[in-house]
Protein backbone atom coordinates (compact mmCIF):
# COMPACT_ATOMS: atom_id res chain seq x y z
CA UNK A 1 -21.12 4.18 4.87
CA UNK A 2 -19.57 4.54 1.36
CA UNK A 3 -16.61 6.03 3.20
CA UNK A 4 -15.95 3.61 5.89
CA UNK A 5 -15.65 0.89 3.26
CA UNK A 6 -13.28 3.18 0.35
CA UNK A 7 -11.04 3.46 3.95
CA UNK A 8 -11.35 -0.29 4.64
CA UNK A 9 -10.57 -1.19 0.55
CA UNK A 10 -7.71 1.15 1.69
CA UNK A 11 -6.45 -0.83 4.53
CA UNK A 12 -6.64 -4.46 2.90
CA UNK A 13 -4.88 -2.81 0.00
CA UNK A 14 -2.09 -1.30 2.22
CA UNK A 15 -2.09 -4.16 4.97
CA UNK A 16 -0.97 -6.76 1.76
CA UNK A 17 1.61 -4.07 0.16
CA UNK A 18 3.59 -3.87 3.42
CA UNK A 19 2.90 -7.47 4.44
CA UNK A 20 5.51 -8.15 1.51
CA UNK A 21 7.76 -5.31 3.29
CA UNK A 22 10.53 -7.43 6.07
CA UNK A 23 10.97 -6.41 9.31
CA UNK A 24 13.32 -3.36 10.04
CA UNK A 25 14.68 -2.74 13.51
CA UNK A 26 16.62 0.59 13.92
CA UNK A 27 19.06 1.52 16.96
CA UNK A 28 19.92 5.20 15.80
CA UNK A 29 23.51 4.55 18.28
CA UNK A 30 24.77 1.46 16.56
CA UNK A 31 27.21 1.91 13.71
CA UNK A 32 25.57 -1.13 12.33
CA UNK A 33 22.23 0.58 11.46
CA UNK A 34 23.56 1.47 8.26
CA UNK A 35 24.24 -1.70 6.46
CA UNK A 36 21.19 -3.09 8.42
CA UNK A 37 19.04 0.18 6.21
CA UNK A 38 21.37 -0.60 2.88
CA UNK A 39 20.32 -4.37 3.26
CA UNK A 40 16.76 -2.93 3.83
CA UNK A 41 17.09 -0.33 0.83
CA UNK A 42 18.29 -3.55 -1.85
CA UNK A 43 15.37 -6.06 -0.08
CA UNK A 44 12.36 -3.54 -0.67
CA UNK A 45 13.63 -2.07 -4.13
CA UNK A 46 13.99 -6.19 -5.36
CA UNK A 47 10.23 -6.94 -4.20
CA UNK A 48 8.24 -6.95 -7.64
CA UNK A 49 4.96 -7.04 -6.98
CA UNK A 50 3.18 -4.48 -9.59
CA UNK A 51 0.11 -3.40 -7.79
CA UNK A 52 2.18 -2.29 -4.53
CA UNK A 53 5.11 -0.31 -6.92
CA UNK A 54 3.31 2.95 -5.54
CA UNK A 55 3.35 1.93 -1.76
CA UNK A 56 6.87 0.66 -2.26
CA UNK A 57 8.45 3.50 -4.03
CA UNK A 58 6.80 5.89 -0.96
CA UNK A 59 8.70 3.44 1.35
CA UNK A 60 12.44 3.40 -0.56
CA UNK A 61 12.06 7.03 -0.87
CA UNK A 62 11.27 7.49 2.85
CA UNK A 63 13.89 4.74 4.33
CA UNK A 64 16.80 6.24 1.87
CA UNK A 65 15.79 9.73 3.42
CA UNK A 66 16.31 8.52 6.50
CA UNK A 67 19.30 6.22 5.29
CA UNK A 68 21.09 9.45 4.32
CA UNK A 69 20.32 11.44 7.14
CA UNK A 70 21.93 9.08 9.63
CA UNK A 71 24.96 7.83 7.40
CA UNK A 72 26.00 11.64 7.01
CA UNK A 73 25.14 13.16 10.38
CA UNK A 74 25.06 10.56 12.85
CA UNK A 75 28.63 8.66 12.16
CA UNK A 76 30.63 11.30 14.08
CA UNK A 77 28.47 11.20 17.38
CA UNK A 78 30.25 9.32 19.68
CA UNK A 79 27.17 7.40 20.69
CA UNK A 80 27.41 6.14 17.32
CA UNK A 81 29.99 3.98 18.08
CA UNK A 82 28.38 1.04 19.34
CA UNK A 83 28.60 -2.56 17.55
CA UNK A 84 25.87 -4.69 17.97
CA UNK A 85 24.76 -6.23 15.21
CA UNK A 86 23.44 -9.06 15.95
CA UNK A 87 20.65 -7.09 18.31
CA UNK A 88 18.62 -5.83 15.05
């Protein structure tokens, strides 16, 4: 009983951290997913709510892992070539 509601303080403390977070859509074949994840990067880094820096810090670490990964290794695929921005 005790646990179910530590996992449920867990949730409503999670479910308002990433409530702050916006929306990220990711096409790993579209050049644009880049700047959309740099855009992302400066958006979540500027939120400054003190009680979700943990939760947010997890997320900027994770999406700039990521972030790298594709802007180094994906850029010379050729299905990487695609432009179309305005879809994420």
């Amino acid at each position: 009983s005790s646990d179910l509601r530590g996992d449920q303080e867990d949730f409503l403390y999670t479910k308002r951290c990433t409530s702050q977070l916006p929306d990220l859509y990711i096409d790993v074949h579209d050049s644009c997913m880049v700047s959309k994840m740099r855009d992302y990067l400066l958006a979540v880094e500027n939120l400054t709510d003190r009680r979700c820096q943990y939760t947010l810090d997890s997320t900027v670490r994770l999406v700039r892992r990521l972030f790298i990964i594709m802007a180094k290794f994906c850029q010379a695929e050729p299905a990487f070539w695609t432009n179309k921005c305005s879809l994420l």
